[in-house]
N, C-alpha and C. Protein backbone atom coordinates (compact mmCIF):
# COMPACT_ATOMS: atom_id res chain seq x y z
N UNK A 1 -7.40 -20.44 -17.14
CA UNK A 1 -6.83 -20.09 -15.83
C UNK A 1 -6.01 -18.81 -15.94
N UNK A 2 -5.25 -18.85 -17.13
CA UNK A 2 -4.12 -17.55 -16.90
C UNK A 2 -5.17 -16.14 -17.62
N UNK A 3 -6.11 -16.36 -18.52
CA UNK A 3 -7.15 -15.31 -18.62
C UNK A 3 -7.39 -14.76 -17.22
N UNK A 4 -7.95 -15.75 -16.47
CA UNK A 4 -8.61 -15.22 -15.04
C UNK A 4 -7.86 -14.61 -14.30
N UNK A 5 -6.53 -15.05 -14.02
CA UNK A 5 -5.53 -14.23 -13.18
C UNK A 5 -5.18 -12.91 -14.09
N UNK A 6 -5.21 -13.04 -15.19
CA UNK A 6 -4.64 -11.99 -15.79
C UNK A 6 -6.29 -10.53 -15.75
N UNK A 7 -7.39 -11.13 -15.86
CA UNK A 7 -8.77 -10.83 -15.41
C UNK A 7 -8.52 -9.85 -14.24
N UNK A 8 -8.19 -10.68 -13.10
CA UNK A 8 -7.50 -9.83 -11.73
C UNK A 8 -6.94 -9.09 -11.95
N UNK A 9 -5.78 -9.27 -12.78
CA UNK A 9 -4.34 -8.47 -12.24
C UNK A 9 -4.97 -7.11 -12.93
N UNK A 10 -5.95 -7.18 -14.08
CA UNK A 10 -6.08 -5.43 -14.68
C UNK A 10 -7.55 -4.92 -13.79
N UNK A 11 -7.83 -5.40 -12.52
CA UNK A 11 -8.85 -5.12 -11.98
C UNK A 11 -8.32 -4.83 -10.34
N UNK A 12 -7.27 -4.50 -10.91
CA UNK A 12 -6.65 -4.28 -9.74
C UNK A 12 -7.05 -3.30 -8.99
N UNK A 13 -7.62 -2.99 -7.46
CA UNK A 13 -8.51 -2.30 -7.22
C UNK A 13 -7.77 -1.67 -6.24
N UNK A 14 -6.64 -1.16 -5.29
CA UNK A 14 -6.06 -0.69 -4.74
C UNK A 14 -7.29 0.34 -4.00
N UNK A 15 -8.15 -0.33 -3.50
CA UNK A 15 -9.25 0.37 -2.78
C UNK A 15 -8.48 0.74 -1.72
N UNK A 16 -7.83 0.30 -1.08
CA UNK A 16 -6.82 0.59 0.46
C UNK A 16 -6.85 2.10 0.74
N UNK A 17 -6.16 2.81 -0.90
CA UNK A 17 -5.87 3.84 -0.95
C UNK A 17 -6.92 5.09 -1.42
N UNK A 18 -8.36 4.71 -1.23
CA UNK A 18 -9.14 5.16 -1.56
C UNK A 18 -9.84 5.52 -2.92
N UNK A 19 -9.13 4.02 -4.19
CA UNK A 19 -9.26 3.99 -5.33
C UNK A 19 -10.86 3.35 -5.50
N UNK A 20 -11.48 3.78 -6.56
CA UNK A 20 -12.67 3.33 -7.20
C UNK A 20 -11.94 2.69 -8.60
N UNK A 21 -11.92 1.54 -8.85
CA UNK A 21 -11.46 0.63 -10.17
C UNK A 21 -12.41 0.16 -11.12
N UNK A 22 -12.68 0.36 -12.39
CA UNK A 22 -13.78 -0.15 -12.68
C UNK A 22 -13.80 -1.74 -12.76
N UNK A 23 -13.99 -2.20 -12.95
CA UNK A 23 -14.16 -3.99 -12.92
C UNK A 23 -14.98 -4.56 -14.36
N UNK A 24 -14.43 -4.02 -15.62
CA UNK A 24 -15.18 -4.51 -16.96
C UNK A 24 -14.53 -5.29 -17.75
N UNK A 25 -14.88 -6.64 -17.43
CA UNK A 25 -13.75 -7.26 -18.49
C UNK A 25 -13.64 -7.47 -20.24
N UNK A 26 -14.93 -6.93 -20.26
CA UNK A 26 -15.62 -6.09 -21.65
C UNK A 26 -14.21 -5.88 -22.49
N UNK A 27 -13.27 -4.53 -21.70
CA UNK A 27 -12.72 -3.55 -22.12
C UNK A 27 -11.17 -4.18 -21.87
N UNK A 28 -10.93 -4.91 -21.22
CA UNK A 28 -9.71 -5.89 -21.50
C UNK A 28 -9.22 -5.58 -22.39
N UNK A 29 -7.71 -5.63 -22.47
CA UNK A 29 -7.02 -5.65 -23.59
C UNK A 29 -6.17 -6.95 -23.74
N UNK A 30 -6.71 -7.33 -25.42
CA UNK A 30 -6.29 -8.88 -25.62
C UNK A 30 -4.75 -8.70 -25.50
N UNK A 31 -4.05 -7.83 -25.35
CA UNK A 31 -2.88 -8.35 -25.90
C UNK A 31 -2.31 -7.83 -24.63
N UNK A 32 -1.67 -8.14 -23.92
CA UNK A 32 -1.11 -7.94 -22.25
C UNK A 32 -0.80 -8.96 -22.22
N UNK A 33 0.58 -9.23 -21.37
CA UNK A 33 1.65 -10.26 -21.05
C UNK A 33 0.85 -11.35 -20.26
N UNK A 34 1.01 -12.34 -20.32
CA UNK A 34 0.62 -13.10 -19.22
C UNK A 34 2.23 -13.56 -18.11
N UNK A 35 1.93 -14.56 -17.21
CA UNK A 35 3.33 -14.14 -16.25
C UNK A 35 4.55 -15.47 -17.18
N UNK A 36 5.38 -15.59 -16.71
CA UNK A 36 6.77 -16.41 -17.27
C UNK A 36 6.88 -17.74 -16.73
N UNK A 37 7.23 -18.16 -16.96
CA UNK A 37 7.46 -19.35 -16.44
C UNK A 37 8.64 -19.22 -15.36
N UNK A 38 8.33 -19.84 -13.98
CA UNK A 38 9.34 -19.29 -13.00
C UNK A 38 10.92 -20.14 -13.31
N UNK A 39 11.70 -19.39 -12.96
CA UNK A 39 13.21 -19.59 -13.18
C UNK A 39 13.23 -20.04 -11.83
N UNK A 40 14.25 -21.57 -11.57
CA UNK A 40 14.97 -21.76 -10.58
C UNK A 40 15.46 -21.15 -9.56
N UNK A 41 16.31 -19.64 -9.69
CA UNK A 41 16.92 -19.01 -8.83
C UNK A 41 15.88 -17.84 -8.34
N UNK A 42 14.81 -17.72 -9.00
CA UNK A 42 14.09 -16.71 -8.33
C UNK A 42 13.01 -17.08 -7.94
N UNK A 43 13.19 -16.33 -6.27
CA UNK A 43 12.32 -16.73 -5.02
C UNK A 43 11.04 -16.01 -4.87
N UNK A 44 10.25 -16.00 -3.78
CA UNK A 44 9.52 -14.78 -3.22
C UNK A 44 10.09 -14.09 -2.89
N UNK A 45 9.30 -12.92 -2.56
CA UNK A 45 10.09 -11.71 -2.71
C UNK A 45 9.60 -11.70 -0.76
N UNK A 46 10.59 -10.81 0.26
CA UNK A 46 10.51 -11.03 1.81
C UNK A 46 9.58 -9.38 2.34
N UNK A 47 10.56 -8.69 1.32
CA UNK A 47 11.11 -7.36 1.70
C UNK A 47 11.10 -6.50 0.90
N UNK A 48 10.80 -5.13 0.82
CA UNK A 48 11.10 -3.76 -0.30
C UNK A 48 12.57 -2.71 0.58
N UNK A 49 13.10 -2.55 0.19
CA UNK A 49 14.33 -1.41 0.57
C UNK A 49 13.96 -0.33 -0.48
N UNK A 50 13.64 0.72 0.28
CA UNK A 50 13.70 2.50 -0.89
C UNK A 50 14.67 3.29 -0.29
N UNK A 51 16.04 3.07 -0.49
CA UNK A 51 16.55 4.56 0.11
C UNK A 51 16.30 5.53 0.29
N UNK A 52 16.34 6.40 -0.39
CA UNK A 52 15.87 7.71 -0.45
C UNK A 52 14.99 7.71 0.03
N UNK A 53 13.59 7.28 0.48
CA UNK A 53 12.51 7.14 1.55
C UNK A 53 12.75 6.72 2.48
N UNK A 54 13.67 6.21 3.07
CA UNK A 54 13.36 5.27 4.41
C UNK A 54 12.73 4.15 4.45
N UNK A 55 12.20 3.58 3.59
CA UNK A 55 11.46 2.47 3.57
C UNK A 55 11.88 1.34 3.88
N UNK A 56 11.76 0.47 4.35
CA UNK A 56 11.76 -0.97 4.51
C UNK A 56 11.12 -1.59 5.23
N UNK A 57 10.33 -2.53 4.34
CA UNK A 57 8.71 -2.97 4.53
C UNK A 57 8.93 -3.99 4.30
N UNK A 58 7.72 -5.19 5.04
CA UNK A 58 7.74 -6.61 4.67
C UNK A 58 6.79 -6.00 3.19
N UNK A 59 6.53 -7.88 2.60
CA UNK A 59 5.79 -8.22 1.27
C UNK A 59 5.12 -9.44 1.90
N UNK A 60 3.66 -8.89 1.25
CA UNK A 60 3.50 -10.48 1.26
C UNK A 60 2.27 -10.56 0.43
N UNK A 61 2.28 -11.58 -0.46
CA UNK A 61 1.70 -12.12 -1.16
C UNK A 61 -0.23 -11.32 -1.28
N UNK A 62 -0.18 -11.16 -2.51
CA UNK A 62 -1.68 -10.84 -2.55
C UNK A 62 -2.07 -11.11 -3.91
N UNK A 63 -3.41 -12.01 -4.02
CA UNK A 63 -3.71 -12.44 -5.01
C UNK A 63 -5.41 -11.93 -5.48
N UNK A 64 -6.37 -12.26 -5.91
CA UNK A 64 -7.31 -12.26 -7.00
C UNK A 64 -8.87 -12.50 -5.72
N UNK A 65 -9.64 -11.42 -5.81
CA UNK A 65 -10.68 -11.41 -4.13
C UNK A 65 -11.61 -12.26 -4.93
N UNK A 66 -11.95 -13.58 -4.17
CA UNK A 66 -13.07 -14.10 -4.08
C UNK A 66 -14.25 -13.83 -3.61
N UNK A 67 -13.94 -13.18 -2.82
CA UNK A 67 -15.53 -12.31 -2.08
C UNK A 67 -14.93 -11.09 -1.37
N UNK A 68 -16.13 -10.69 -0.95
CA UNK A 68 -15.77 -9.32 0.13
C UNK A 68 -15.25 -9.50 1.24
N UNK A 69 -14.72 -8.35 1.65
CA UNK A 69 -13.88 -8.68 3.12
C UNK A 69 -13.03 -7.29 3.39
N UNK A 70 -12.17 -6.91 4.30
CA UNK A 70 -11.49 -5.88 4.61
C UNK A 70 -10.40 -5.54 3.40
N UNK A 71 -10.08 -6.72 3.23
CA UNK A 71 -8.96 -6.85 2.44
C UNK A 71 -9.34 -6.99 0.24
N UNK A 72 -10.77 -6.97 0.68
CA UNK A 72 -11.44 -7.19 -0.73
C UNK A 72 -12.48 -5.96 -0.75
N UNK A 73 -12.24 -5.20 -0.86
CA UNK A 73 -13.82 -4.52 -0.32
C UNK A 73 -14.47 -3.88 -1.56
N UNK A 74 -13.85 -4.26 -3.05
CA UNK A 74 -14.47 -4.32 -3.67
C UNK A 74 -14.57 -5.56 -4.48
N UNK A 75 -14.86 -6.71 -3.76
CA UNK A 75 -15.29 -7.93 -4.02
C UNK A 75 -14.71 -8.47 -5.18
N UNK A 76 -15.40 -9.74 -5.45
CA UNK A 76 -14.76 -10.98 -6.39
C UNK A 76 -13.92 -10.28 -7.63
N UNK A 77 -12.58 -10.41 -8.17
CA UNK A 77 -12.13 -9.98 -9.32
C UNK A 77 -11.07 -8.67 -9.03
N UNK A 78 -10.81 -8.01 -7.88
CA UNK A 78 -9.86 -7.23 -7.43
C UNK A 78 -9.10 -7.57 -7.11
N UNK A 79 -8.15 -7.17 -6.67
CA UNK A 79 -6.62 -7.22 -5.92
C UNK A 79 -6.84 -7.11 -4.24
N UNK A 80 -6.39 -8.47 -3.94
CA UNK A 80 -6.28 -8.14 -2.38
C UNK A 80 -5.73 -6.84 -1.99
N UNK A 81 -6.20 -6.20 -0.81
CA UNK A 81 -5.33 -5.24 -0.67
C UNK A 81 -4.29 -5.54 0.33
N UNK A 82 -3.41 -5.39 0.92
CA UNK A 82 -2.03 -5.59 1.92
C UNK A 82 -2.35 -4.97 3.51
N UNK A 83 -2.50 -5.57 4.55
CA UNK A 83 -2.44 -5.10 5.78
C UNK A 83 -1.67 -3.15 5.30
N UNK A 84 -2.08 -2.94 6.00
CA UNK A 84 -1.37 -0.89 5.59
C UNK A 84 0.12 -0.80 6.22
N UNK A 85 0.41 -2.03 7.02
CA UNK A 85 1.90 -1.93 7.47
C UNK A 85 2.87 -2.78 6.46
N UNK A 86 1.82 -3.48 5.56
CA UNK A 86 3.04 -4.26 4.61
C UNK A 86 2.83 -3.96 3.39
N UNK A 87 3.54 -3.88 2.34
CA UNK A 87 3.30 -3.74 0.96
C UNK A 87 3.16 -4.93 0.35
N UNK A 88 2.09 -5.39 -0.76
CA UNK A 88 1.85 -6.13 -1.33
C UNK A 88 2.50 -6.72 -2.99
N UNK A 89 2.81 -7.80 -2.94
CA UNK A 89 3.38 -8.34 -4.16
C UNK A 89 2.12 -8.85 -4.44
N UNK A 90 1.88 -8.38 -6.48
CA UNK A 90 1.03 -9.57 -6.58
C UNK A 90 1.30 -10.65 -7.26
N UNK A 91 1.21 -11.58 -6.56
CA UNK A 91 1.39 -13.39 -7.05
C UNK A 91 1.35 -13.82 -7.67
N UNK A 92 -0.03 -13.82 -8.62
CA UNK A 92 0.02 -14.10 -9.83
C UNK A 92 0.90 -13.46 -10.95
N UNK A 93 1.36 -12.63 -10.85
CA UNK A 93 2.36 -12.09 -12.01
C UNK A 93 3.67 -12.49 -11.13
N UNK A 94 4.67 -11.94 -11.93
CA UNK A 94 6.00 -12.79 -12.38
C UNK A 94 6.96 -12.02 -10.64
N UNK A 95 7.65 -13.07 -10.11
CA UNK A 95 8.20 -12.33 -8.95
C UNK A 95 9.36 -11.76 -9.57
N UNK A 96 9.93 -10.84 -8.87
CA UNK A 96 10.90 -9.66 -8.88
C UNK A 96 12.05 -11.04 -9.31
N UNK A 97 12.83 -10.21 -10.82
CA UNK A 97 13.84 -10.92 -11.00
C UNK A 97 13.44 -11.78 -12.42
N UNK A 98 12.29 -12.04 -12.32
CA UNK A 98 11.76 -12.71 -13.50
C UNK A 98 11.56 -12.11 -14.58
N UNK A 99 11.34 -12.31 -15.94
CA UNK A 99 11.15 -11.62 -16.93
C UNK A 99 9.31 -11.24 -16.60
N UNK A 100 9.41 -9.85 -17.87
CA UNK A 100 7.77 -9.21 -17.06
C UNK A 100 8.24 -8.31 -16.00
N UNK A 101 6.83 -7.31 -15.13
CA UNK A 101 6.49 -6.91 -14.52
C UNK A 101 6.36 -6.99 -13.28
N UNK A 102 7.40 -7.40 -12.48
CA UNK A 102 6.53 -7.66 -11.40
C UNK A 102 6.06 -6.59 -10.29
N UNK A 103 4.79 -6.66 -9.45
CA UNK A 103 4.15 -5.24 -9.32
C UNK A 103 3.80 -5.30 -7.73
N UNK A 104 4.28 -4.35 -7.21
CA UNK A 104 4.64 -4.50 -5.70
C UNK A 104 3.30 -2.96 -5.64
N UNK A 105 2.11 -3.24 -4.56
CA UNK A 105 1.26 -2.05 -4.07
C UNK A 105 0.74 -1.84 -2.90
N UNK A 106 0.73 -0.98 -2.46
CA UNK A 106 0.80 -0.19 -0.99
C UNK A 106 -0.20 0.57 -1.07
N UNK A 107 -0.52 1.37 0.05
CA UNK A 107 -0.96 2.52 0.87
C UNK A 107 -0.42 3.44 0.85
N UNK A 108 -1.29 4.44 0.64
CA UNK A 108 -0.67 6.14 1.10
C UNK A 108 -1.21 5.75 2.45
N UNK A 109 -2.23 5.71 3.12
CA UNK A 109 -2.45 5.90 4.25
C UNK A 109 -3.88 4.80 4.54
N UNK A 110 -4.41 4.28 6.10
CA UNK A 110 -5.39 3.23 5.89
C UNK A 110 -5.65 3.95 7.40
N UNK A 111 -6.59 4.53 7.83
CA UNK A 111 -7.44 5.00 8.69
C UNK A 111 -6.67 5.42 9.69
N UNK A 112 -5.97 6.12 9.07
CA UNK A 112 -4.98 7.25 9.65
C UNK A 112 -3.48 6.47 10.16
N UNK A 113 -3.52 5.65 9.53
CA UNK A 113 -2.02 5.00 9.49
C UNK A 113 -1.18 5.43 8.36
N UNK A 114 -0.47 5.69 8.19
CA UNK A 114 0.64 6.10 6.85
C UNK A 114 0.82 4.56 6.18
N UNK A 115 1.38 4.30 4.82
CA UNK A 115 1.45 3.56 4.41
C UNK A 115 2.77 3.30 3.70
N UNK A 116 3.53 2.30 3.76
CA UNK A 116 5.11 2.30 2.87
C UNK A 116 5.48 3.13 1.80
N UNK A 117 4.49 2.85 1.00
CA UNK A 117 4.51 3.61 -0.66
C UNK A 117 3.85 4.76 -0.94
N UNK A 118 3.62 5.24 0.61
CA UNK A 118 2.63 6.61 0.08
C UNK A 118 3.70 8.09 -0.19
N UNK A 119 4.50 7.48 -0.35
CA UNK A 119 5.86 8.61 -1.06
C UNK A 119 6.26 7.98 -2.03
N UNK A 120 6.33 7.07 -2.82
CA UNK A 120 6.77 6.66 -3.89
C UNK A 120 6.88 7.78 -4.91
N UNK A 121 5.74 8.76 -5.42
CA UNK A 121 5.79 10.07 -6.21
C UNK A 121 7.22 11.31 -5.70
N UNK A 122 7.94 10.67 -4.65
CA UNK A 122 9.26 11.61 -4.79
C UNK A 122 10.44 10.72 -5.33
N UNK A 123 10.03 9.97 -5.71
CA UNK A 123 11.24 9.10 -6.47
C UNK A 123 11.45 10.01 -7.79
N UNK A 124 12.78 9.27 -8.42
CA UNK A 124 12.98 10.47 -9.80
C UNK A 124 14.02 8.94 -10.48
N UNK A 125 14.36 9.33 -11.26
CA UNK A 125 14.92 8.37 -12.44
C UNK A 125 16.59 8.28 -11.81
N UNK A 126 16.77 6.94 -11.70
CA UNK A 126 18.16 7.05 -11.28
C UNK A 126 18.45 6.22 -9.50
N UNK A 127 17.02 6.49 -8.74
CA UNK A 127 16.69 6.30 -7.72
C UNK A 127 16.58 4.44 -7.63
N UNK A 128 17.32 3.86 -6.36
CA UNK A 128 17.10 2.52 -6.20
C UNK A 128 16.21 2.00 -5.77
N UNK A 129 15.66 1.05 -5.87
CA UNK A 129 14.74 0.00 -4.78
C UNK A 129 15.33 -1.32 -4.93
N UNK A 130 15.43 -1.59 -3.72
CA UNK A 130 15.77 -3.31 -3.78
C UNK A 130 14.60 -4.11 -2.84
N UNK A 131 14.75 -5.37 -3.85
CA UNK A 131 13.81 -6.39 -3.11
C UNK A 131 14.76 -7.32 -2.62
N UNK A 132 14.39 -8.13 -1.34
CA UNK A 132 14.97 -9.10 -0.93
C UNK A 132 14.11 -10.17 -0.60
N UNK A 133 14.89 -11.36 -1.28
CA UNK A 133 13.65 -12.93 -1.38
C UNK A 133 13.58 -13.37 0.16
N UNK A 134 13.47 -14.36 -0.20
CA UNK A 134 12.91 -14.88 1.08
C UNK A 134 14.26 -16.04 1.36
N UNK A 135 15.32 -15.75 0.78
CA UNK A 135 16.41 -16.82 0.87
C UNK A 135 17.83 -15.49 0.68
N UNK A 136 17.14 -14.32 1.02
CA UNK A 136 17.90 -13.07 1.41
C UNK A 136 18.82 -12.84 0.15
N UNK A 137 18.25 -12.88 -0.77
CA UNK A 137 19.02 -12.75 -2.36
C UNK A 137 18.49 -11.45 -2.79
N UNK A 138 19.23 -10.65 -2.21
CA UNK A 138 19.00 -8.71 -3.06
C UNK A 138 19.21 -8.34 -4.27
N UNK A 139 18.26 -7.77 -4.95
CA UNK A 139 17.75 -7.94 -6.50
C UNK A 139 17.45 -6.50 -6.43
N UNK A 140 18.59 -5.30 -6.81
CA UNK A 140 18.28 -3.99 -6.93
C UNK A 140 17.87 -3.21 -7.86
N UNK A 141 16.72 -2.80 -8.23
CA UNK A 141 16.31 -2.12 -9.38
C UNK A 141 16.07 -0.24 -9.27
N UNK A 142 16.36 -0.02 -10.57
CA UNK A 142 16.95 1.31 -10.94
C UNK A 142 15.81 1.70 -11.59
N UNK A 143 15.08 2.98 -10.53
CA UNK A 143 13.88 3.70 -10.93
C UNK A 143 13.98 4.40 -13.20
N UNK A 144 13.31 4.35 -13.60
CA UNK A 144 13.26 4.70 -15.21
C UNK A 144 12.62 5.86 -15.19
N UNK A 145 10.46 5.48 -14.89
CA UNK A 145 10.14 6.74 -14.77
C UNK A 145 9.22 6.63 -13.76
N UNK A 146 8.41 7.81 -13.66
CA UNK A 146 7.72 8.16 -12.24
C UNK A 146 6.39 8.62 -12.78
N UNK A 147 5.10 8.03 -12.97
CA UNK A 147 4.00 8.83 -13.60
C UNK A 147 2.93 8.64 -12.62
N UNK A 148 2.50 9.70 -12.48
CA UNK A 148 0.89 10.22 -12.14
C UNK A 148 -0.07 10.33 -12.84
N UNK A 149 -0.60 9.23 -12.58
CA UNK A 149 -1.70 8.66 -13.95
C UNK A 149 -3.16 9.47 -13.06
N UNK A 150 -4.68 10.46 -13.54
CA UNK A 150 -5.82 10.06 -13.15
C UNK A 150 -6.34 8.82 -13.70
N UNK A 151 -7.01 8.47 -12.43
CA UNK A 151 -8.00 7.35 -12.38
C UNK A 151 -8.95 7.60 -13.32
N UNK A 152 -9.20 8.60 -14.14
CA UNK A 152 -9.90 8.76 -15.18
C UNK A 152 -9.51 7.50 -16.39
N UNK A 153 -8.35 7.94 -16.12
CA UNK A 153 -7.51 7.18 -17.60
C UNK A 153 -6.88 5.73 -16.94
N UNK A 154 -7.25 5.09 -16.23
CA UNK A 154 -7.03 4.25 -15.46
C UNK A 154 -7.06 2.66 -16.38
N UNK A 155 -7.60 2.55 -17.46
CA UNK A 155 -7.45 1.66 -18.96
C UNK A 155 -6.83 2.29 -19.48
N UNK A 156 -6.75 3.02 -20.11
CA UNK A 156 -5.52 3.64 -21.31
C UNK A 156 -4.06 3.98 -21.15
N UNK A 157 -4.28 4.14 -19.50
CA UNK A 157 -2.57 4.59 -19.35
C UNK A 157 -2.06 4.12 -18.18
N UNK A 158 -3.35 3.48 -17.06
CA UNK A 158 -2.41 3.23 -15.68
C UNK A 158 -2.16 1.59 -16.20
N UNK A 159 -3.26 0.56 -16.56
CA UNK A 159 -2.98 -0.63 -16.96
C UNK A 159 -2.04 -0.52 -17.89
N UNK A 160 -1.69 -0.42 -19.26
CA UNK A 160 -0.24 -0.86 -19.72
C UNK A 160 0.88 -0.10 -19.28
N UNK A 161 0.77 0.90 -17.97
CA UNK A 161 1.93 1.41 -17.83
C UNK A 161 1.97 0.21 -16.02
N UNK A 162 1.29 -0.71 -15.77
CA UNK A 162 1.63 -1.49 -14.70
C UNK A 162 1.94 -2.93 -15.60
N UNK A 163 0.93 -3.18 -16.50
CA UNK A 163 0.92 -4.75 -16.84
C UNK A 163 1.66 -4.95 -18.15
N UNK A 164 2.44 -3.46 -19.09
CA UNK A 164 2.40 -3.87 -20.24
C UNK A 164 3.65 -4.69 -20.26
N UNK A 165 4.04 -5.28 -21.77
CA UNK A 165 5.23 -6.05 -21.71
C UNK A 165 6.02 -5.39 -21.68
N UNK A 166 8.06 -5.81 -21.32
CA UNK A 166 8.85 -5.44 -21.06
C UNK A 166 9.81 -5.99 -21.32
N UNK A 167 11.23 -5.50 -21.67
CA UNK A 167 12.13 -6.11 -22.30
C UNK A 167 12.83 -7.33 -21.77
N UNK A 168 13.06 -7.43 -19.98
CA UNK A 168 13.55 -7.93 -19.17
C UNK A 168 12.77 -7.68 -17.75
N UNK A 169 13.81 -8.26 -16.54
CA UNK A 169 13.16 -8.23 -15.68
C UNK A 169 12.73 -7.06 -15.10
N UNK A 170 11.81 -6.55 -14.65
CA UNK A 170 10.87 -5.02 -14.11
C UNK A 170 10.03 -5.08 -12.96
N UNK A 171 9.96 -4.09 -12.16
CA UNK A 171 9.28 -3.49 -11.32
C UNK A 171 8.38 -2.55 -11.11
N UNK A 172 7.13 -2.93 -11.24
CA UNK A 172 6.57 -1.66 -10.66
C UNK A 172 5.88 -1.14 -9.60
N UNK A 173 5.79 0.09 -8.99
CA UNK A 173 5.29 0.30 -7.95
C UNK A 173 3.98 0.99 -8.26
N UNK A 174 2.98 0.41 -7.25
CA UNK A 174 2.24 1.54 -7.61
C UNK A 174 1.09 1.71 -6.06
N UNK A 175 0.60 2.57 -5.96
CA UNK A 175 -0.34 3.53 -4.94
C UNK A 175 -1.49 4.34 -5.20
N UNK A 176 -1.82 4.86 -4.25
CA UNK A 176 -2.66 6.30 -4.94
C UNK A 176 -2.13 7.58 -4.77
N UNK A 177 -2.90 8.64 -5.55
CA UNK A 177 -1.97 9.84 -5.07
C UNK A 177 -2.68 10.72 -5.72
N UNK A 178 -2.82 12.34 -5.86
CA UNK A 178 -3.45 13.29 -5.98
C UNK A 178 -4.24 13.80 -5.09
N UNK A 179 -5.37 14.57 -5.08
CA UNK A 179 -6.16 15.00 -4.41
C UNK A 179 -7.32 14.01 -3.93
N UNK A 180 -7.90 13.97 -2.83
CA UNK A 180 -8.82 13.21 -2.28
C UNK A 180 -10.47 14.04 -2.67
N UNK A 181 -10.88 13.31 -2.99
CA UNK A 181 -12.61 14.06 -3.47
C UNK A 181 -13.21 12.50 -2.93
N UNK A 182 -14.73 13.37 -2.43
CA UNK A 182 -15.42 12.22 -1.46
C UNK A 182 -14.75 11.43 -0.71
N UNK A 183 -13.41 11.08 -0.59
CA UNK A 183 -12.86 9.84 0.41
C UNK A 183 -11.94 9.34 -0.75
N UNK A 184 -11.82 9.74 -1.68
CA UNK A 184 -11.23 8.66 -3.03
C UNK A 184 -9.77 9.99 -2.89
N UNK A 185 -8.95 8.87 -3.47
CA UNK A 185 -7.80 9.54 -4.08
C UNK A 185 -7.93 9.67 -6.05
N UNK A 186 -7.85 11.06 -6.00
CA UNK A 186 -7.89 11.38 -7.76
C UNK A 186 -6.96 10.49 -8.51
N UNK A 187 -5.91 9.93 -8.21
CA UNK A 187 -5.04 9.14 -9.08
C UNK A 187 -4.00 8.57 -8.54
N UNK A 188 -3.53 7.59 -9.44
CA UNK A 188 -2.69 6.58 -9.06
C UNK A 188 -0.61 7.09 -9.20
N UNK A 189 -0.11 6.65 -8.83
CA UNK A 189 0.91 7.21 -9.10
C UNK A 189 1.73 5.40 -9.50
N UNK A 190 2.59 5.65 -10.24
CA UNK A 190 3.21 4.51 -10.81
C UNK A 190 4.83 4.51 -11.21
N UNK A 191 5.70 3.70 -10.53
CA UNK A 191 7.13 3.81 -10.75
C UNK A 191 7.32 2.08 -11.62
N UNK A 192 8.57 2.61 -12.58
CA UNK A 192 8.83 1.47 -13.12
C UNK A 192 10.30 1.88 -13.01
N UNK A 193 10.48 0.58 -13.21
CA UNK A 193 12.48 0.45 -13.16
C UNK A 193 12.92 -1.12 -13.33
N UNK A 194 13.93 -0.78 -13.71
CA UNK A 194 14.55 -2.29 -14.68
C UNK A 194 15.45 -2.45 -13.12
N UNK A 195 15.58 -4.20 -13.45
CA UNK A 195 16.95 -4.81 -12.60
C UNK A 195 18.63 -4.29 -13.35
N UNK A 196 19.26 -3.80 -12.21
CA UNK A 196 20.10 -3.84 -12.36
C UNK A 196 21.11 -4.81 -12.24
N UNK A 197 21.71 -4.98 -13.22
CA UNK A 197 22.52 -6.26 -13.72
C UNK A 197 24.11 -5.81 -13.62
């Protein structure tokens, strides 16, 4: 079971944003975190707060596509993608607050709608985001770094810089971003940042 979710979570297909993901579980890497065992005090997550952007967006839950659909559109083994007005938590990994990763993804834009996280690439180190649960418990984390990964390298450097392990509890954001060729966005952009304690 936790192979399979974990299967998903590196097939994460953020098609929304005009990503092509490959889907080989061939090329998996054995050694990636699986999620924690949930702690008592930490909830779902409601809400994202980005200062410095303006942001504040619902969350809601997105898990592992069983078939095709708007929200799957590259079928069984991807990442739901998130309505373009909400940003997506994904479920199967560890919620905000927990030890691990947990990995909140958005839209730059969805048929000419703008998307929450499609500025995330002006964040800089130092910069806040807070999540708020669903029992209004604000959990503020402190941007680290800011990378612009191509989708070229999308195994070697965007997966362990979203799924790899981590010392404590973590966040990451991630989107698309670069130049658009055929309809696709050239690359992903990716923020990580620890809870501040």
């Amino acid at each position: 079971m936790r192979r399979a979710l974990l299967v998903g979570a590196l097939c994460i297909a953020l098609a929304g944003c005009g990503a092509t993901t490959p889907n080989d579980p061939e090329r998996i890497p054995a050694d990636l975190p699986t999620q924690a065992a949930t702690t008592p005090q930490v909830a779902d997550p409601a809400r994202v707060l980005i200062p410095k952007l303006g942001v504040d967006d619902n969350l809601v839950p997105v898990g592992i596509c069983r078939g095709y659909s708007e929200m799957c559109p590259d079928g069984p083994g991807g990442m739901e993608l998130p309505p373009v007005e909400d940003t997506g938590w994904y479920r199967p990994g560890p919620e905000p607050g927990e030890p691990g990763p947990a990995v909140l993804a958005g839209h730059v834009n969805w048929k000419g709608r703008p998307g929450a996280l499609g500025r995330i690439g002006e964040l800089e180190p130092g910069d806040l985001v807070t999540v708020v649960d669903v029992h209004g418990i604000h959990r503020t984390f402190v941007v680290d770094t800011v990378q612009q990964i191509p989708k070229t390298d999308y195994w070697s450097r965007t997966v362990p810089a979203v799924f790899g392990p981590t010392p404590g509890p973590e966040l990451r954001l991630v989107t698309c971003s670069g130049q658009v060729v055929d309809g696709n966005y050239s690359d992903n952009t990716v923020v990580s940042a620890h809870l501040l304690t």
